[in-house]
PDB file of N, CA and C in Angstrom:
ATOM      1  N   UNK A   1       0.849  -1.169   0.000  1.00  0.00           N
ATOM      2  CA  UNK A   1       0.000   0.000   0.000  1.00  0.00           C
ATOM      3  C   UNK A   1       0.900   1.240   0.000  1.00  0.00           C
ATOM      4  N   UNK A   2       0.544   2.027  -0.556  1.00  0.00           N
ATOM      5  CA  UNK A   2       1.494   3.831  -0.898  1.00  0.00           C
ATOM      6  C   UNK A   2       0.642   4.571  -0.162  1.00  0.00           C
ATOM      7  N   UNK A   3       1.950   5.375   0.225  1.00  0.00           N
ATOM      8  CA  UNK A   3       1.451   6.491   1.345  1.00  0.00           C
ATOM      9  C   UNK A   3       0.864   7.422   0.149  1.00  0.00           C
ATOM     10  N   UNK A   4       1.304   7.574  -0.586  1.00  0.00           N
ATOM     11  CA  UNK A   4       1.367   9.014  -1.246  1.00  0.00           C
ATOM     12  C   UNK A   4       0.406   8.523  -2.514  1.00  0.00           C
ATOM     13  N   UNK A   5       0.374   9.745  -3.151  1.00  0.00           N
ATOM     14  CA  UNK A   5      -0.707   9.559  -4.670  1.00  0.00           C
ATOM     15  C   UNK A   5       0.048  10.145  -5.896  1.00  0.00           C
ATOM     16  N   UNK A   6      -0.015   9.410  -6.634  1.00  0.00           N
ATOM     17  CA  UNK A   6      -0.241   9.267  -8.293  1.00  0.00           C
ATOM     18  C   UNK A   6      -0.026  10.650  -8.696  1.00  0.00           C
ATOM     19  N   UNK A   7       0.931  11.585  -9.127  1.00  0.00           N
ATOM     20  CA  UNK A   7       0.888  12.663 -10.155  1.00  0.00           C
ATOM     21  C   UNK A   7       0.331  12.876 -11.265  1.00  0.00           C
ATOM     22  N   UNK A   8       0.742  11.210 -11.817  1.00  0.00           N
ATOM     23  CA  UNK A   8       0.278  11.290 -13.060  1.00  0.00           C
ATOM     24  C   UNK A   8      -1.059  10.713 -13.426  1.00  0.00           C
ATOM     25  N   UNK A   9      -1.825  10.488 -12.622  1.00  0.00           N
ATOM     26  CA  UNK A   9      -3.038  10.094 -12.491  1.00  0.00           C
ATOM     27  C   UNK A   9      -3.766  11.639 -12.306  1.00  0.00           C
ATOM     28  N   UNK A  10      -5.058  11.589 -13.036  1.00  0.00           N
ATOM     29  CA  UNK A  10      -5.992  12.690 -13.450  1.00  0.00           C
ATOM     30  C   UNK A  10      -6.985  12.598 -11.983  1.00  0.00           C
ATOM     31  N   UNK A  11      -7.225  13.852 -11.738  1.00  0.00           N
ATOM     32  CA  UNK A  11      -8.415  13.843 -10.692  1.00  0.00           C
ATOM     33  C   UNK A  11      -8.830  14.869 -10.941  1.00  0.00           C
ATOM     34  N   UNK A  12     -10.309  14.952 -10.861  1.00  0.00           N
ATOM     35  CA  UNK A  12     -11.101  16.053 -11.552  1.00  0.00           C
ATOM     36  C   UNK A  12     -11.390  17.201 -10.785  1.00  0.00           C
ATOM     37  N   UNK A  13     -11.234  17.487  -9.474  1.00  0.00           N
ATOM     38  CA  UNK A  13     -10.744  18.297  -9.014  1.00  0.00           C
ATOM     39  C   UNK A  13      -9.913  19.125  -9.019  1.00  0.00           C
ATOM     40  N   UNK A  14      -8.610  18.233  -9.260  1.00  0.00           N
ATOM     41  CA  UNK A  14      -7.669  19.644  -9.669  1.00  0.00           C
ATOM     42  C   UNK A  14      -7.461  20.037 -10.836  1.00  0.00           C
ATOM     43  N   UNK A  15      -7.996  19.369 -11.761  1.00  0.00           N
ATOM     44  CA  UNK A  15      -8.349  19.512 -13.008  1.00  0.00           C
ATOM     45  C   UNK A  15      -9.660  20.705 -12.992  1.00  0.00           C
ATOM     46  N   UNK A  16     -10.372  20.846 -12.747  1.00  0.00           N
ATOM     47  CA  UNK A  16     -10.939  22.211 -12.268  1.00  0.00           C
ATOM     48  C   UNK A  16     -10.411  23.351 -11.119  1.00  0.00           C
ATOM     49  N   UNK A  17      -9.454  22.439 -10.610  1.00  0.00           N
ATOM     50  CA  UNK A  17      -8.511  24.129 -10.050  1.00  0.00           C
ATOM     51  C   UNK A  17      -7.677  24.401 -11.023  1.00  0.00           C
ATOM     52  N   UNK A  18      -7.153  23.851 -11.981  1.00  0.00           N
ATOM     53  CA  UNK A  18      -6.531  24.191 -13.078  1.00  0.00           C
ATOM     54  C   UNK A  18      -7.289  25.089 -13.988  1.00  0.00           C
ATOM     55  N   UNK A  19      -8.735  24.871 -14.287  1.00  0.00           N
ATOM     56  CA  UNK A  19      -9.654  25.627 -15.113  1.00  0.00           C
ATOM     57  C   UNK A  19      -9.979  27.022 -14.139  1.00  0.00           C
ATOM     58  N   UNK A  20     -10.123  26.963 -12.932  1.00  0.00           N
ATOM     59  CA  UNK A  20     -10.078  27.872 -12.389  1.00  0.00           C
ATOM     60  C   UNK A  20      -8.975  29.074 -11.728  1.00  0.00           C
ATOM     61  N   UNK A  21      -7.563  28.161 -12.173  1.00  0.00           N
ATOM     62  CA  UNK A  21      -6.505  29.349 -12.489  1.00  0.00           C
ATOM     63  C   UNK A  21      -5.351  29.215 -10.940  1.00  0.00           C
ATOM     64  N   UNK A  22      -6.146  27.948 -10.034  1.00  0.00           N
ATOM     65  CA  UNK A  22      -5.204  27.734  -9.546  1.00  0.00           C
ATOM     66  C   UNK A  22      -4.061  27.245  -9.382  1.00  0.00           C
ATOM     67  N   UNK A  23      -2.859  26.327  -8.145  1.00  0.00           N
ATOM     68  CA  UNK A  23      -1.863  26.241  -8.450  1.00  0.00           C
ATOM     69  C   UNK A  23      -1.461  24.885  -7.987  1.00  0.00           C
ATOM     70  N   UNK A  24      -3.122  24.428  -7.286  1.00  0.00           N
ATOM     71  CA  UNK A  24      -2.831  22.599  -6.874  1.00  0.00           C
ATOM     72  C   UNK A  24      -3.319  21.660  -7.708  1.00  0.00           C
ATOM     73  N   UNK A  25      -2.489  21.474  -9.134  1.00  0.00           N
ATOM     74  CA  UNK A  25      -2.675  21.030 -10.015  1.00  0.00           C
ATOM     75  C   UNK A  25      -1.409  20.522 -10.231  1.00  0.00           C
ATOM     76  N   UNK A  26      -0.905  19.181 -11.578  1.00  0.00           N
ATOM     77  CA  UNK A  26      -0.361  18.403 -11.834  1.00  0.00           C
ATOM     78  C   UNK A  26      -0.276  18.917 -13.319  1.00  0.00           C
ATOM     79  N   UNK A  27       0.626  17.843 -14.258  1.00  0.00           N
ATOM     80  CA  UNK A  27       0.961  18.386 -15.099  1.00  0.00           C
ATOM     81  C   UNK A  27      -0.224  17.346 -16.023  1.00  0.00           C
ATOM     82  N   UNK A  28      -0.575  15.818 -15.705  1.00  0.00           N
ATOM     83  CA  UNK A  28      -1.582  15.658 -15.923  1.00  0.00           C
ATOM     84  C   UNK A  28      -3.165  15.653 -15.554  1.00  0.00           C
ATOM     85  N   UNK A  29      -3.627  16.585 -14.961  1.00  0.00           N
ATOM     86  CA  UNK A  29      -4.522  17.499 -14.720  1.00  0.00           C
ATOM     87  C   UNK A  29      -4.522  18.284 -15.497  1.00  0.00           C
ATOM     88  N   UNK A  30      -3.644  19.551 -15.713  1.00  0.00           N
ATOM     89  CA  UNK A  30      -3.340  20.302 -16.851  1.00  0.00           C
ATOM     90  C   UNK A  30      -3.929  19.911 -18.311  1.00  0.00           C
ATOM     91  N   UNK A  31      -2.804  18.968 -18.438  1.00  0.00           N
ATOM     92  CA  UNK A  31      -3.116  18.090 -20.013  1.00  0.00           C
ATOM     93  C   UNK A  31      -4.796  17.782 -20.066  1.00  0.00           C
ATOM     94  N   UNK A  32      -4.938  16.993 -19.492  1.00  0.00           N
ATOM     95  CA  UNK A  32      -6.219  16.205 -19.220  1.00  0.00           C
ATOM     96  C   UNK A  32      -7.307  17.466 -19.580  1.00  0.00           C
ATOM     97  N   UNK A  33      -7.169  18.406 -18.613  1.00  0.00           N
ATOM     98  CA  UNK A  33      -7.890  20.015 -19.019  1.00  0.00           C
ATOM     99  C   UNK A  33      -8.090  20.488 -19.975  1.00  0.00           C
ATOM    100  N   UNK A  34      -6.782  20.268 -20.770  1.00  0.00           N
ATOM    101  CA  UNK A  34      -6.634  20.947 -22.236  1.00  0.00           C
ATOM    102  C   UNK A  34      -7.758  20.075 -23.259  1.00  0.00           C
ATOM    103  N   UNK A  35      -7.196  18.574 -22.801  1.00  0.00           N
ATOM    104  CA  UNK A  35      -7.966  17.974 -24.226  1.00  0.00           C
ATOM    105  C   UNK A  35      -9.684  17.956 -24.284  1.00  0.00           C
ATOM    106  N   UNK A  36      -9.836  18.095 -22.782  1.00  0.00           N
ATOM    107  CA  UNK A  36     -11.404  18.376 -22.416  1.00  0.00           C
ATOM    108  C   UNK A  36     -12.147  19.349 -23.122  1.00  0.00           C
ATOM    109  N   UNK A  37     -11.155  20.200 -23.137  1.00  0.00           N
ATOM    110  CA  UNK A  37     -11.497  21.859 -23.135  1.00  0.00           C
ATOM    111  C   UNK A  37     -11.573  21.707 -24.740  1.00  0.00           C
ATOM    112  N   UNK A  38     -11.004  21.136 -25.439  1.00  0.00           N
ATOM    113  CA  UNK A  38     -10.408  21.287 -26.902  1.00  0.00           C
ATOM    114  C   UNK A  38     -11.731  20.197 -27.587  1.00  0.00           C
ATOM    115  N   UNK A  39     -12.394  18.917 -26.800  1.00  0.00           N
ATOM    116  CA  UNK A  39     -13.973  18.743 -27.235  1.00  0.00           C
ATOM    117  C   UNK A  39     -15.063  19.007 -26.740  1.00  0.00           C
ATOM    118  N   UNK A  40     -14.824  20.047 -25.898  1.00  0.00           N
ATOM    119  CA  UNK A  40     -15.599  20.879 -25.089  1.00  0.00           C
ATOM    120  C   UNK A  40     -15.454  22.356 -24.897  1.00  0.00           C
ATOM    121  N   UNK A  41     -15.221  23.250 -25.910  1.00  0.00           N
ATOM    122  CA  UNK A  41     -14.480  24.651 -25.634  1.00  0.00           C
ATOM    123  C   UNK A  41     -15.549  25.384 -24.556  1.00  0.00           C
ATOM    124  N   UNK A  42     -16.391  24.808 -24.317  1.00  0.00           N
ATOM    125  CA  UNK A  42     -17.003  25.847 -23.032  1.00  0.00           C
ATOM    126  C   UNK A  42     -16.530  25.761 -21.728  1.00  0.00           C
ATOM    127  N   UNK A  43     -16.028  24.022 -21.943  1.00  0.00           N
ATOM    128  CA  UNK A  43     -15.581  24.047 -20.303  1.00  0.00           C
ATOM    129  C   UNK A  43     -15.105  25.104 -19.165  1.00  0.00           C
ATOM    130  N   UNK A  44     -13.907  25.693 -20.176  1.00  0.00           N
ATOM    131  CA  UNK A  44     -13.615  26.655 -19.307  1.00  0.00           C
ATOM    132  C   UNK A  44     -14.633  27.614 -18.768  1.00  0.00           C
ATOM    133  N   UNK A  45     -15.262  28.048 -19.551  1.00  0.00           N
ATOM    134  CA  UNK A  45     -16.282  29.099 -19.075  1.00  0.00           C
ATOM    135  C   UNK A  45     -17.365  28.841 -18.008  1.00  0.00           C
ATOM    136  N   UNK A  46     -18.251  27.070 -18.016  1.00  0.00           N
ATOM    137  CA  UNK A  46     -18.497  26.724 -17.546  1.00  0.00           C
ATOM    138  C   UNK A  46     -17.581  26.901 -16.006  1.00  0.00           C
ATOM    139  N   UNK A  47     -16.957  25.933 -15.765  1.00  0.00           N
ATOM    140  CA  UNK A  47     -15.949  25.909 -14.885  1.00  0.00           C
ATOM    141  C   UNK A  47     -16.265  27.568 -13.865  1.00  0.00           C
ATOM    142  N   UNK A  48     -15.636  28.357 -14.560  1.00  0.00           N
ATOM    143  CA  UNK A  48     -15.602  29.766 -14.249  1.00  0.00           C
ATOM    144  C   UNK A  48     -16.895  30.515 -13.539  1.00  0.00           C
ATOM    145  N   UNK A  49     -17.995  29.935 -14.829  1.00  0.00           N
ATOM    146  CA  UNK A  49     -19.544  30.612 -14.219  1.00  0.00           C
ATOM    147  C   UNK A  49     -20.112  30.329 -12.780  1.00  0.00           C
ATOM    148  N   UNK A  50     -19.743  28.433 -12.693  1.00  0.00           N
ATOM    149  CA  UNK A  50     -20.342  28.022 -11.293  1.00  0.00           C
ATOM    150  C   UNK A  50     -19.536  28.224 -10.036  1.00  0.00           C
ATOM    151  N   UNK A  51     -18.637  29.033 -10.017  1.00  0.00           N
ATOM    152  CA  UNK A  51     -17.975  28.843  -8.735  1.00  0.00           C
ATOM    153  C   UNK A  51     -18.711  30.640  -8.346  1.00  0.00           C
TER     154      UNK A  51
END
């Protein structure tokens, strides 16, 4: 069992602190964000409207 967690594993959380411009995000979170965003171009905005 691991103490710790996965970087490179996606969690959709910080994958929306990423859309929301924060800084507890990963580099795949990031990615993961982008390609969302790229068959989904509202996401971001979405993202943005509900908080």
């Amino acid at each position: 069992m691991s103490d710790g967690f996965d970087t490179g594993v996606v969690h959709p959380a910080r994958r929306y602190n990423y859309w929301l411009g924060g800084k507890d995000n990963f580099a795949a979170d990031r990615e993961s964000g982008d390609l969302l965003a790229r068959s989904y171009p509202a996401a971001w905005a979405v993202a943005r409207k509900t908080t």
